[in-house]
C-alpha atoms as a PDB file:
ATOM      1  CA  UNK A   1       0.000   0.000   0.000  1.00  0.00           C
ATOM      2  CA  UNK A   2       3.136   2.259   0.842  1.00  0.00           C
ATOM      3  CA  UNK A   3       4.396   2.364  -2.887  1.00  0.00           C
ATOM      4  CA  UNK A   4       1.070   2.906  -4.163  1.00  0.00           C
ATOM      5  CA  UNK A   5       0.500   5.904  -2.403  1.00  0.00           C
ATOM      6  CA  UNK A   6       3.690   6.936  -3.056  1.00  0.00           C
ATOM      7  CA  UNK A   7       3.338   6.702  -6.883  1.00  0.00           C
ATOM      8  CA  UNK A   8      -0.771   8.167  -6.402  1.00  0.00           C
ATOM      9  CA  UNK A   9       0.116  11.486  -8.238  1.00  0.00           C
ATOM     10  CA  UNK A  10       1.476   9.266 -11.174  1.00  0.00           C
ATOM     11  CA  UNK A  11      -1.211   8.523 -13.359  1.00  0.00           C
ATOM     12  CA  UNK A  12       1.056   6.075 -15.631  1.00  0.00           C
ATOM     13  CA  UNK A  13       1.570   4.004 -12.142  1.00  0.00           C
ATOM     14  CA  UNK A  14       0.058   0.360 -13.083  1.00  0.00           C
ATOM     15  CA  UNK A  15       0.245  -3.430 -11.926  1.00  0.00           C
ATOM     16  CA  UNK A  16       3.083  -3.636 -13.544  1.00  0.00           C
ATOM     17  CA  UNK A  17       4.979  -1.164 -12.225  1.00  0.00           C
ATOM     18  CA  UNK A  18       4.022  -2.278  -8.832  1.00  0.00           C
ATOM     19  CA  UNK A  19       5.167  -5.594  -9.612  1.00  0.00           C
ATOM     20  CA  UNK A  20       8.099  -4.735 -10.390  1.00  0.00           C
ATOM     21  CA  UNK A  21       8.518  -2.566  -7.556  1.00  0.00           C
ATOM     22  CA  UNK A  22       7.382  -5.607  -5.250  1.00  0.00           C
ATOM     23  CA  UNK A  23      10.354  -7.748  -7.181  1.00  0.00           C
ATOM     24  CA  UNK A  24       7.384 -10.190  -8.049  1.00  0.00           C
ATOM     25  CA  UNK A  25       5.835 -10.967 -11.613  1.00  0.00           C
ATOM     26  CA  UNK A  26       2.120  -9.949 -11.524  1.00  0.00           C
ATOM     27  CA  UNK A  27       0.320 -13.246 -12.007  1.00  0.00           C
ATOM     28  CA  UNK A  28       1.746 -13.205  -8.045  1.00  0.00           C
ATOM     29  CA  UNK A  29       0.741 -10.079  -7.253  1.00  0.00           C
ATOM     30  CA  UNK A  30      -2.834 -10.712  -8.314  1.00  0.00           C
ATOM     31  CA  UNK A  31      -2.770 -13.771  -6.509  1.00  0.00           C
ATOM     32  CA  UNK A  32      -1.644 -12.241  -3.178  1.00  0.00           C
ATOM     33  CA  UNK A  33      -3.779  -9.412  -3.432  1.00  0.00           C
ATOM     34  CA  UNK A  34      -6.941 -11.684  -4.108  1.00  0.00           C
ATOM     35  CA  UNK A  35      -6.090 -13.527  -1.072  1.00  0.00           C
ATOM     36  CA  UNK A  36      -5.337 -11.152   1.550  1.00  0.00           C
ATOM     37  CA  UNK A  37      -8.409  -8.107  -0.196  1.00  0.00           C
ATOM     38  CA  UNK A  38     -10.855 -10.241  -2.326  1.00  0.00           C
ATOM     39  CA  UNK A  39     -10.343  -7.410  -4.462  1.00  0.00           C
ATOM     40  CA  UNK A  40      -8.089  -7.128  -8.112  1.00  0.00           C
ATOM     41  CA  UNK A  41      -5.271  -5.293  -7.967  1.00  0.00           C
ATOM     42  CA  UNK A  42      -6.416  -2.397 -10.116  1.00  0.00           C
ATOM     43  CA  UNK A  43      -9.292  -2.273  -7.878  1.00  0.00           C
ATOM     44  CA  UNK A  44      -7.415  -1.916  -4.684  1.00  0.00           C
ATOM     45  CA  UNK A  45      -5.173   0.486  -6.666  1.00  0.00           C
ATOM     46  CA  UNK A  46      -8.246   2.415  -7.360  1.00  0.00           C
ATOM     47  CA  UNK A  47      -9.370   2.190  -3.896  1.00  0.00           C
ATOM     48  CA  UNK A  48      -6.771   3.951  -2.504  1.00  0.00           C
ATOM     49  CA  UNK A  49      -6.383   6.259  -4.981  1.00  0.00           C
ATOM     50  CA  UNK A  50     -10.108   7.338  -4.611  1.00  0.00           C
ATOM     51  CA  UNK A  51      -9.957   6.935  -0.628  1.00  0.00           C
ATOM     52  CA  UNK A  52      -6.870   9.678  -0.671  1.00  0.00           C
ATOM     53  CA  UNK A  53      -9.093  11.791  -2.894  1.00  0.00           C
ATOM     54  CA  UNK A  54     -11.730  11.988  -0.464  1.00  0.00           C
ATOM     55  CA  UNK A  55      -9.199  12.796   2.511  1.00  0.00           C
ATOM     56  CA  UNK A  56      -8.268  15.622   0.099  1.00  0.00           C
ATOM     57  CA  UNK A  57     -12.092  16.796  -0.713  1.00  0.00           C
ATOM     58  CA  UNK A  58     -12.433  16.984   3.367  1.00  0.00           C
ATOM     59  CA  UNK A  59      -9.340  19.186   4.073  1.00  0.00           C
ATOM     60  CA  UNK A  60     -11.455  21.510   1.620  1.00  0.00           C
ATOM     61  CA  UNK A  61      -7.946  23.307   0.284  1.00  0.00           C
ATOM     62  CA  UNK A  62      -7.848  21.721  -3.185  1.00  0.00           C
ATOM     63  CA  UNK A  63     -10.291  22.345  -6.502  1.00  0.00           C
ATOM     64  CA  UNK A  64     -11.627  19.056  -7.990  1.00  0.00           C
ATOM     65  CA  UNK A  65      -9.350  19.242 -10.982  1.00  0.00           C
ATOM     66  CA  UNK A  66      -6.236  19.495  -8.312  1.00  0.00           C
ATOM     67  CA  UNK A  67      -7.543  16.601  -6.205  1.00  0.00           C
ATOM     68  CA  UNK A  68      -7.994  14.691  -9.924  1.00  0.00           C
ATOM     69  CA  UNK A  69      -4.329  15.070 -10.278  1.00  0.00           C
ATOM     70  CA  UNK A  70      -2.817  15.041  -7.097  1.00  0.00           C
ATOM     71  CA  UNK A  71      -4.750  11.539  -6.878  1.00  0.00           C
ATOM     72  CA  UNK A  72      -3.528  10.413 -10.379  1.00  0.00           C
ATOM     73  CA  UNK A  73      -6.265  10.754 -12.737  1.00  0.00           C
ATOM     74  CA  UNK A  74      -5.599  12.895 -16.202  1.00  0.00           C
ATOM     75  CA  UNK A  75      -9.687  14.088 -16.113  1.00  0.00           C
ATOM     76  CA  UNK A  76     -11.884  14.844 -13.736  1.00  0.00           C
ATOM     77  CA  UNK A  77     -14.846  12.866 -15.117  1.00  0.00           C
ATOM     78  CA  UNK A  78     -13.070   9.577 -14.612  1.00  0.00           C
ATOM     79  CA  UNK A  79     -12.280  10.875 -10.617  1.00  0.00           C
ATOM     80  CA  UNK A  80     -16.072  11.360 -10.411  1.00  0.00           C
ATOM     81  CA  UNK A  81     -17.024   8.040 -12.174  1.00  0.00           C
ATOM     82  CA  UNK A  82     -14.894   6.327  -9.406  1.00  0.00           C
ATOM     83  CA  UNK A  83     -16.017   8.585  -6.734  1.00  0.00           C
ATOM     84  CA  UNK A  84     -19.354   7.936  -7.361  1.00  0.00           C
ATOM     85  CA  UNK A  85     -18.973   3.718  -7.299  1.00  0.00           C
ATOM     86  CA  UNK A  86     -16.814   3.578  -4.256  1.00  0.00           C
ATOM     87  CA  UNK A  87     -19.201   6.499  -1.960  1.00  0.00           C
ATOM     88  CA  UNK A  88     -22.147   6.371  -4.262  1.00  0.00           C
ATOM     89  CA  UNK A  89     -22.444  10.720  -4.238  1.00  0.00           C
ATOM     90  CA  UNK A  90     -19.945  12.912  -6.650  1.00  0.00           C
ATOM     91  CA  UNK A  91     -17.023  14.715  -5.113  1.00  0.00           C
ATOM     92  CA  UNK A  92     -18.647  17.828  -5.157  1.00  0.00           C
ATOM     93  CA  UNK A  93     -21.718  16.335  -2.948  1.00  0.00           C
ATOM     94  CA  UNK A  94     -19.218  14.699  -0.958  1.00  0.00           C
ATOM     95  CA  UNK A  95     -17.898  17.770  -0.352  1.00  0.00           C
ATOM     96  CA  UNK A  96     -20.558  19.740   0.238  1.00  0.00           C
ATOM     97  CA  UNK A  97     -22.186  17.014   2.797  1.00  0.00           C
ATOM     98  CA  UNK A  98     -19.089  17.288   5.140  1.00  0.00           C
ATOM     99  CA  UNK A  99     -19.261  20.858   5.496  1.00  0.00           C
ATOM    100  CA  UNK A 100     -18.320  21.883   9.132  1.00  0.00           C
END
């Protein structure tokens, strides 16, 4: 999970790259991440990736399009697409619903 959020601002970053990172081939990787998640491993990449974009939407310093790139996406309707499957409201809902 460390190197992933290292590499979150990297939109390129991939299974593979992880892999290789890990110093394991990626039928492995899947295979470990399946085991220990019960999720795929672009899933849990786009977990965290999404989770870290809501952290950002909260400390309510950041624009959308920032938080899209900071988080590693090149568009902001692919952000919200993901957004909206993982918390089921769009960033800017999100956003506004946590107002303090």
């Amino acid at each position: 999970i460390h190197i992933i959020e290292a590499n979150l601002s990297n939109a390129d970053f991939n299974v593979k790259m992880l892999a290789e990172q890990l110093n394991m081939s990626q039928p492995t990787l899947y295979r470990k991440v399946k085991q220990r998640r019960d999720l795929s491993v672009i899933d849990m990449i786009r977990s965290i990736r999404i989770s870290k974009a809501a952290t950002l939407i909260l400390e309510n310093r950041y624009s959308i399009q920032e938080i899209s790139e900071m988080v590693g996406y090149s568009d902001t309707r692919t952000l919200r697409k993901h957004f909206m499957e993982q918390f089921g409201v769009s960033p800017s809902k999100y956003m506004g619903s946590t107002d303090r």
